[in-house]
C-alpha atoms as a PDB file:
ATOM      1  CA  UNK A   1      78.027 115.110 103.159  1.00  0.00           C
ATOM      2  CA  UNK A   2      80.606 117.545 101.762  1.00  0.00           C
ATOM      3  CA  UNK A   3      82.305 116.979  98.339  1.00  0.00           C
ATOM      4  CA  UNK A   4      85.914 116.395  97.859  1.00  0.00           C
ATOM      5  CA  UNK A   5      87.374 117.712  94.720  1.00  0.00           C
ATOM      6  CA  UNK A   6      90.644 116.114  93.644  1.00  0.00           C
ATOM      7  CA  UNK A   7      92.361 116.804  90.129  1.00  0.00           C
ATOM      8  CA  UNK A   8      95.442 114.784  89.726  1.00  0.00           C
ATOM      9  CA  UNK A   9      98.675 116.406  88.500  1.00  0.00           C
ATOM     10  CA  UNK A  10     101.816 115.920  86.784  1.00  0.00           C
ATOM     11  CA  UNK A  11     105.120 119.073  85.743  1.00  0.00           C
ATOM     12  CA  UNK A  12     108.434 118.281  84.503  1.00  0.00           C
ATOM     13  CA  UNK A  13     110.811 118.998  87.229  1.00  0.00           C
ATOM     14  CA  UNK A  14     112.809 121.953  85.304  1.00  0.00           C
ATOM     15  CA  UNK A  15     109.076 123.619  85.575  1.00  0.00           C
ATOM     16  CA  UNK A  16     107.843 122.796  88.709  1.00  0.00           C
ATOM     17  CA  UNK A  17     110.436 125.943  90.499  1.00  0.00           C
ATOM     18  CA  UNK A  18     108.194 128.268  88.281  1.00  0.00           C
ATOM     19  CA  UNK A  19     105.169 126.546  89.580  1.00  0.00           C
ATOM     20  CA  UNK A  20     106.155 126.452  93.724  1.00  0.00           C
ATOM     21  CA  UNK A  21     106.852 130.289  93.259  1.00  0.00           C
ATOM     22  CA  UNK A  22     103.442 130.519  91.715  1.00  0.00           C
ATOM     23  CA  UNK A  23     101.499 128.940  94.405  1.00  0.00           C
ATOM     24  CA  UNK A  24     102.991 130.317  97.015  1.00  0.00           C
ATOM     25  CA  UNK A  25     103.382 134.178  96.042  1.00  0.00           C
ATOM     26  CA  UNK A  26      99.623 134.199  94.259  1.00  0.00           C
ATOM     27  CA  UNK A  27      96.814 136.630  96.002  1.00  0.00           C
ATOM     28  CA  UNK A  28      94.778 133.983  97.086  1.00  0.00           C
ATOM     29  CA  UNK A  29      97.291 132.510  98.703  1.00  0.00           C
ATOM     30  CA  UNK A  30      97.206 132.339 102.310  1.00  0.00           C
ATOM     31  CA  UNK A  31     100.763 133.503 103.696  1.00  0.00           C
ATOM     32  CA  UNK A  32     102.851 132.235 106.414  1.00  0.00           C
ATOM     33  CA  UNK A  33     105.281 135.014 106.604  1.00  0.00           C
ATOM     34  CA  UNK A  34     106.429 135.908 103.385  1.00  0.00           C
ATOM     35  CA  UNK A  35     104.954 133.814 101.104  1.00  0.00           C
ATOM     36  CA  UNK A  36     102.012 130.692 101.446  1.00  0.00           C
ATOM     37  CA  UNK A  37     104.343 127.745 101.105  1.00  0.00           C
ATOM     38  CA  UNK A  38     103.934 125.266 104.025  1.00  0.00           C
ATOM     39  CA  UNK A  39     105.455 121.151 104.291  1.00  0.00           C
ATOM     40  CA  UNK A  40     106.163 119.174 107.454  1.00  0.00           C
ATOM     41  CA  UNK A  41     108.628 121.660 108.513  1.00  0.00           C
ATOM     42  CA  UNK A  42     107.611 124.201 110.690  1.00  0.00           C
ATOM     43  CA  UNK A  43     109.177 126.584 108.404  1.00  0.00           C
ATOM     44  CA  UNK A  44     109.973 126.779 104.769  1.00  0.00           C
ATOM     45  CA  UNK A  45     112.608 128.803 102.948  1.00  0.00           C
ATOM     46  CA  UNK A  46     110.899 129.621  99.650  1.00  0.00           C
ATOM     47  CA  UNK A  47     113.966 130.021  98.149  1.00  0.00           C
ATOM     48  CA  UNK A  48     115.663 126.633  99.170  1.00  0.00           C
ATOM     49  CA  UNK A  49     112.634 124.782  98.147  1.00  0.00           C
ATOM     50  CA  UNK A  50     112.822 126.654  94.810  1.00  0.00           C
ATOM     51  CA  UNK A  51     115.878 125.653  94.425  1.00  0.00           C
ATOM     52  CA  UNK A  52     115.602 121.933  95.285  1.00  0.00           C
ATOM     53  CA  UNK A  53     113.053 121.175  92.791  1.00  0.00           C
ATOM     54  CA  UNK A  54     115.305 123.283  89.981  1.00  0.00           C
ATOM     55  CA  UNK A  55     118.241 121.160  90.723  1.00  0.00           C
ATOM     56  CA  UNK A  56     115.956 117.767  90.957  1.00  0.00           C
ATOM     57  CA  UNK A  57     115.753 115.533  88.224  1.00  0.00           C
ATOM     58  CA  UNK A  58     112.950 112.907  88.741  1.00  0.00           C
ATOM     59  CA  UNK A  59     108.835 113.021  88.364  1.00  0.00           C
ATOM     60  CA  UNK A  60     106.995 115.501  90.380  1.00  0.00           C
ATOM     61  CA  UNK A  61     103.521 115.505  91.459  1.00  0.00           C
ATOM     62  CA  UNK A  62     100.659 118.335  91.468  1.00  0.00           C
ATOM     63  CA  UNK A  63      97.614 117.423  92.750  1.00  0.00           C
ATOM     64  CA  UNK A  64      95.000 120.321  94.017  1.00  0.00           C
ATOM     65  CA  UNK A  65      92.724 119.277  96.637  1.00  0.00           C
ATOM     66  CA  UNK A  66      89.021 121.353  97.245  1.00  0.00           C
ATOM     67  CA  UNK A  67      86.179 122.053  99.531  1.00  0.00           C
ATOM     68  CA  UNK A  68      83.283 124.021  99.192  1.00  0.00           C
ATOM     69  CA  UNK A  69      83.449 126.947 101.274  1.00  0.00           C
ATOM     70  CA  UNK A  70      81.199 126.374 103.545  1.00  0.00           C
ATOM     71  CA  UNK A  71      82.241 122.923 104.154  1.00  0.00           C
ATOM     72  CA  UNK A  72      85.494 123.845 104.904  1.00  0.00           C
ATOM     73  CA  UNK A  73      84.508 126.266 107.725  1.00  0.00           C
ATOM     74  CA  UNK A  74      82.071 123.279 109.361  1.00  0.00           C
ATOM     75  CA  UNK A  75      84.708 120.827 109.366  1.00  0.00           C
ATOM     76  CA  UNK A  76      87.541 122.756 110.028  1.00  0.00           C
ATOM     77  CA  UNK A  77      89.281 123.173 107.168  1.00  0.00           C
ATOM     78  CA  UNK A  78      89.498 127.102 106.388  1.00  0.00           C
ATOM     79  CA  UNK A  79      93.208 127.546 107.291  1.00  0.00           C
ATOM     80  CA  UNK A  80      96.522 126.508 105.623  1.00  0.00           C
ATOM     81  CA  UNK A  81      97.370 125.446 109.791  1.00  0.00           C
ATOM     82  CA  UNK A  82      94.603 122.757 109.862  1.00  0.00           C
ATOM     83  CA  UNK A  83      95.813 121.662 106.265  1.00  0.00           C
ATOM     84  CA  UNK A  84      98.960 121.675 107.000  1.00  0.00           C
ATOM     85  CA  UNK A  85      98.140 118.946 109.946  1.00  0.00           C
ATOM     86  CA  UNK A  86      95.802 116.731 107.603  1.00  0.00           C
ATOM     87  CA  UNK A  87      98.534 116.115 105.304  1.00  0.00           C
ATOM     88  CA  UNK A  88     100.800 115.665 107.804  1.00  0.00           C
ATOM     89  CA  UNK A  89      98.893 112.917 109.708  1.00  0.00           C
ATOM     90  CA  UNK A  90      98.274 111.213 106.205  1.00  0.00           C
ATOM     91  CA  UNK A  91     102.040 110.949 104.717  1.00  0.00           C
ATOM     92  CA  UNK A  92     102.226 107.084 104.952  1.00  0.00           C
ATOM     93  CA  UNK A  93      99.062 106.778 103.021  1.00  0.00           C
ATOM     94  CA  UNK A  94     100.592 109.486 100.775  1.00  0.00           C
ATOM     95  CA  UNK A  95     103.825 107.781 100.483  1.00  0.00           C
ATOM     96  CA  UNK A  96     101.924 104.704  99.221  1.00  0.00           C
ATOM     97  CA  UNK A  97      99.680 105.959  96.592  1.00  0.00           C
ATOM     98  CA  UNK A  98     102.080 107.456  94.996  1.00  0.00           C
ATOM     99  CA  UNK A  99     104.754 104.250  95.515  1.00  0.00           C
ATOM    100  CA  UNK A 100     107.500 106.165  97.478  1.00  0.00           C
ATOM    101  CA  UNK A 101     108.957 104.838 101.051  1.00  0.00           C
ATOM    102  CA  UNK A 102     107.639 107.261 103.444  1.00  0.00           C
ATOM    103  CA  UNK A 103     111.078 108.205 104.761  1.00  0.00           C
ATOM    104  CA  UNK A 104     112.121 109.599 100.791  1.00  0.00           C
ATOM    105  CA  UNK A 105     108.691 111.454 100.544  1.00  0.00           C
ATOM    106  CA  UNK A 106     108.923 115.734  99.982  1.00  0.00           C
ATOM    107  CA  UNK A 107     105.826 117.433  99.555  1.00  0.00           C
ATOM    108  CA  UNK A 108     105.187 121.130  99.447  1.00  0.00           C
ATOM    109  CA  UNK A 109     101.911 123.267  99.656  1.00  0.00           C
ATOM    110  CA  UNK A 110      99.893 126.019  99.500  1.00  0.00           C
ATOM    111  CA  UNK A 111      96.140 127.008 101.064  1.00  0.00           C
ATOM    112  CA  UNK A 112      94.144 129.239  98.444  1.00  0.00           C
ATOM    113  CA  UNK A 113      90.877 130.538  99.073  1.00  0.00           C
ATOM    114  CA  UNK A 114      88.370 131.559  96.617  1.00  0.00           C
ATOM    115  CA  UNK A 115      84.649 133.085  97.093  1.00  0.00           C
ATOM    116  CA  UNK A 116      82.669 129.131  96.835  1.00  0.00           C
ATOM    117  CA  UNK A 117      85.655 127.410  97.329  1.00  0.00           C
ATOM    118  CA  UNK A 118      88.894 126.735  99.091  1.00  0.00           C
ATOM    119  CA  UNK A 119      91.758 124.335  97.735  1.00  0.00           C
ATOM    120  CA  UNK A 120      95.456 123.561  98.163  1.00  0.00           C
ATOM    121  CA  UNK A 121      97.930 123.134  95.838  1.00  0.00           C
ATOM    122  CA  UNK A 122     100.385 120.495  96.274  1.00  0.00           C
ATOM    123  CA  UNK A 123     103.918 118.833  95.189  1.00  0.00           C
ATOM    124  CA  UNK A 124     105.147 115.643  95.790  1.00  0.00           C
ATOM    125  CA  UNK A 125     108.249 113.977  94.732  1.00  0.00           C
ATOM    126  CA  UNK A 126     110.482 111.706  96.313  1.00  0.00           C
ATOM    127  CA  UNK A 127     114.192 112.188  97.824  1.00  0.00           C
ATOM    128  CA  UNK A 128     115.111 109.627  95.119  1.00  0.00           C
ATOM    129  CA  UNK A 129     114.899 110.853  92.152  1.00  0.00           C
ATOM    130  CA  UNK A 130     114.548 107.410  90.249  1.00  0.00           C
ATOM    131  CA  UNK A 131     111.246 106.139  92.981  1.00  0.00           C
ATOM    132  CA  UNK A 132     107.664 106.909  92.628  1.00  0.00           C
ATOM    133  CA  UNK A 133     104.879 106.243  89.883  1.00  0.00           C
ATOM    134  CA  UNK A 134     100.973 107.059  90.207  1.00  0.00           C
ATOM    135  CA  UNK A 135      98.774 105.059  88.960  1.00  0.00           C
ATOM    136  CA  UNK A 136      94.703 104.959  88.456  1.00  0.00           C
ATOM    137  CA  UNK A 137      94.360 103.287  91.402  1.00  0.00           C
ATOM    138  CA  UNK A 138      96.879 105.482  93.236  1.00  0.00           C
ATOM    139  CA  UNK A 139      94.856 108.524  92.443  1.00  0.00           C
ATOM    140  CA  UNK A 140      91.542 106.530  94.415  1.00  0.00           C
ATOM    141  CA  UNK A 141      94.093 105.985  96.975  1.00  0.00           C
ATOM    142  CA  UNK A 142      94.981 109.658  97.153  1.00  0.00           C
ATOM    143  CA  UNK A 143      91.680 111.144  97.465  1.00  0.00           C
ATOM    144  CA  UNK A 144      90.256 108.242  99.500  1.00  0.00           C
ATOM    145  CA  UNK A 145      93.007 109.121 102.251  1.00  0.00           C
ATOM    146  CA  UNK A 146      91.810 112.691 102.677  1.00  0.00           C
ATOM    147  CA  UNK A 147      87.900 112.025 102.185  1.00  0.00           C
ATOM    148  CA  UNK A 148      88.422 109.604 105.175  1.00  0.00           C
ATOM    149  CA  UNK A 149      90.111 112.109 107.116  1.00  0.00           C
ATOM    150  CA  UNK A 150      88.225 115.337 106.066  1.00  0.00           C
ATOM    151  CA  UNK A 151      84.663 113.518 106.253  1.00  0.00           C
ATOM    152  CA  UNK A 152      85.559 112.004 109.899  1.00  0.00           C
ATOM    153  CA  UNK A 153      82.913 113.982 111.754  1.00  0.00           C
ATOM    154  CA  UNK A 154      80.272 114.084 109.159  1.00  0.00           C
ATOM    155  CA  UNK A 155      80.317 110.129 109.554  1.00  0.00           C
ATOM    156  CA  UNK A 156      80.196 110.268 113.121  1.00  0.00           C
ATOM    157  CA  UNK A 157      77.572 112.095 113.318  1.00  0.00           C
ATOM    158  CA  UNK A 158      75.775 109.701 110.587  1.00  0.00           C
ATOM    159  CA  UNK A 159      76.610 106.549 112.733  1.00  0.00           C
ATOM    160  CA  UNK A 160      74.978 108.313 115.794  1.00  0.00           C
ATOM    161  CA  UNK A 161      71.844 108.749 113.642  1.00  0.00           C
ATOM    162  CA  UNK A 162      71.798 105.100 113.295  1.00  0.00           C
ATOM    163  CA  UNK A 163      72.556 104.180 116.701  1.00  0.00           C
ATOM    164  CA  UNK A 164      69.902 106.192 117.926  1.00  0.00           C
ATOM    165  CA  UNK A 165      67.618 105.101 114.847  1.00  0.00           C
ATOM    166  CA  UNK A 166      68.773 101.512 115.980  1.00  0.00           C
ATOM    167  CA  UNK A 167      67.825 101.841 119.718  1.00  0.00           C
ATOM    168  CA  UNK A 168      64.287 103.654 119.002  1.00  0.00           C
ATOM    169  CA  UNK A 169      63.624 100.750 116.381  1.00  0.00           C
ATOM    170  CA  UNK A 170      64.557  98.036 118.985  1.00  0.00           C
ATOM    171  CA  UNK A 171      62.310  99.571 122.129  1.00  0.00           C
ATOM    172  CA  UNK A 172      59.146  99.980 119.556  1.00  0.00           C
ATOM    173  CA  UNK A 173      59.523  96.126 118.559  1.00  0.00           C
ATOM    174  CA  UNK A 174      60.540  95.097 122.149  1.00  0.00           C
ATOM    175  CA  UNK A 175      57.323  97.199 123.308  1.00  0.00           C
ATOM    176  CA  UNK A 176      54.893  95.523 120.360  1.00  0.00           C
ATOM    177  CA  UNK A 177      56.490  91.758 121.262  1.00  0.00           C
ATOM    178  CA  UNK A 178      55.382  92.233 124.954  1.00  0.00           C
ATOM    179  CA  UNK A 179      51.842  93.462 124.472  1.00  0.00           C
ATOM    180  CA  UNK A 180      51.412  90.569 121.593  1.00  0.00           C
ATOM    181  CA  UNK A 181      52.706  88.091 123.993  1.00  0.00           C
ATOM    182  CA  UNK A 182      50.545  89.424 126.943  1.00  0.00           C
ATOM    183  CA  UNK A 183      47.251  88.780 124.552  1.00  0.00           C
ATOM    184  CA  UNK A 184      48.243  85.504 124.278  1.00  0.00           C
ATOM    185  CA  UNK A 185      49.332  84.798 127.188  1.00  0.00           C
ATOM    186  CA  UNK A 186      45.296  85.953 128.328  1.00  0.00           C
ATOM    187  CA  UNK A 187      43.645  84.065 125.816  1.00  0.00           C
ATOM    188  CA  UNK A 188      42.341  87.062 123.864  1.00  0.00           C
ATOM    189  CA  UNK A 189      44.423  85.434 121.157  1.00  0.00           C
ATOM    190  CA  UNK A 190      44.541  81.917 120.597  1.00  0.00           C
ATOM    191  CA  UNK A 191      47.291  80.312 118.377  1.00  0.00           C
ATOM    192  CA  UNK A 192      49.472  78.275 119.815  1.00  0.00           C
ATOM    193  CA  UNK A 193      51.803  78.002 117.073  1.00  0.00           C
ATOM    194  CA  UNK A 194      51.679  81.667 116.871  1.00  0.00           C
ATOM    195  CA  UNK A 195      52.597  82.289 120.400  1.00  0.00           C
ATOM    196  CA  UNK A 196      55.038  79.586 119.992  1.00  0.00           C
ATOM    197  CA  UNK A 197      56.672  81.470 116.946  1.00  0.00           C
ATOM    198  CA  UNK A 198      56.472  84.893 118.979  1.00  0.00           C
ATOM    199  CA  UNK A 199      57.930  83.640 121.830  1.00  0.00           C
ATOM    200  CA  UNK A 200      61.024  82.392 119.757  1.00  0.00           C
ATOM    201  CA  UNK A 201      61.239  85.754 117.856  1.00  0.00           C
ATOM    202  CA  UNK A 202      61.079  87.670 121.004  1.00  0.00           C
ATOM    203  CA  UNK A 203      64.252  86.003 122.337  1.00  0.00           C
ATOM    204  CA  UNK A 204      66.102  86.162 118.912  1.00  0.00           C
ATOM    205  CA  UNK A 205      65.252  90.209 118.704  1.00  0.00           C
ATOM    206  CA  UNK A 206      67.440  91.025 122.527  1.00  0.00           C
ATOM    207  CA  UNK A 207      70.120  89.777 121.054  1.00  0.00           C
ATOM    208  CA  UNK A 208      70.097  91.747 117.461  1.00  0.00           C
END
């Protein structure tokens, strides 16, 4: 299964401006226009988010979230489009690992790609400036929501290994029951408590 890399973050707000800028005008940064910056809205003034977190006076949030390379192109994850949709279908979860009402929660990002790897950066704060704390257990929360999400397919396809597993498992030992139960049944064996004890255990295994 792929590996998740999450490293938990934390900027005073008069330095997280500095930082936004940073992440979204670096090389590796994969641009949407003019720069790599990219929230829930379908477009993002640079500037005006600059400014917002300049003029913002509470805590602010930086984790970085990475895939190897190559398990970001299998499962999908190679673009700052398919990122941008992952965090988008996980704000609630987002909201509560990091103790802010969904409806007050900002978050900003931007998709970097390196040789072995590829990452976002990310900011979260909330609308009020005096709301949100992260704890230990917040952090499990926060990379649990995104393993669940990112790794969706990989388990799939691990539960259909065991379904199949399960199936091929149940035909061999419905196939072994019937041939045991046909030499008793002939007298080639004889054990009547045995073929009493078969019988039962043949019935019990249709219904596991």
């Amino acid at each position: 299964m792929a590996k998740l890399v999450q490293k938990s973050g934390y900027i005073k707000s008069e330095k997280a401006g500095g930082y936004m800028k940073y992440i979204a005008t670096r090389p590796r940064a994969e641009r949407i226009g003019a720069h790599g910056l990219f929230s829930d809205e379908e477009t993002v003034s640079l500037e005006k988010a600059v400014e917002e977190l300049e003029n913002y006076t509470g805590n602010v949030w930086t984790p970085v979230i990475a895939l190897r390379r190559e398990d970001a192109e299998r499962l999908g994850y190679d673009s700052a489009e398919n990122w941008q949709a992952l965090v988008n279908a996980s704000i609630c979860d987002i909201a509560k690992a990091y103790k802010i009402r969904p409806g007050n929660l900002r978050w900003y990002a931007a998709f970097h790609q390196k040789p072995n790897q590829v990452h976002i950066h990310m900011i979260i704060f909330s609308a009020d400036p005096k709301e949100g704390y992260l704890t230990k257990e917040g952090i499990r929360e926060m990379k649990s929501v995104f393993a669940r999400r990112i790794y969706h397919a990989d388990r799939m396809h691990i539960y259909q290994q065991k379904d199949t597993a399960r199936q091929e498992l149940q035909a061999q030992t419905r196939k072994a029951m019937v041939e045991c139960i046909a030499h008793l049944e002939h007298g080639s064996m004889d054990n009547p408590r045995l073929e009493q004890l078969t019988e039962e255990l043949a019935e019990r295994l249709l219904t596991v």
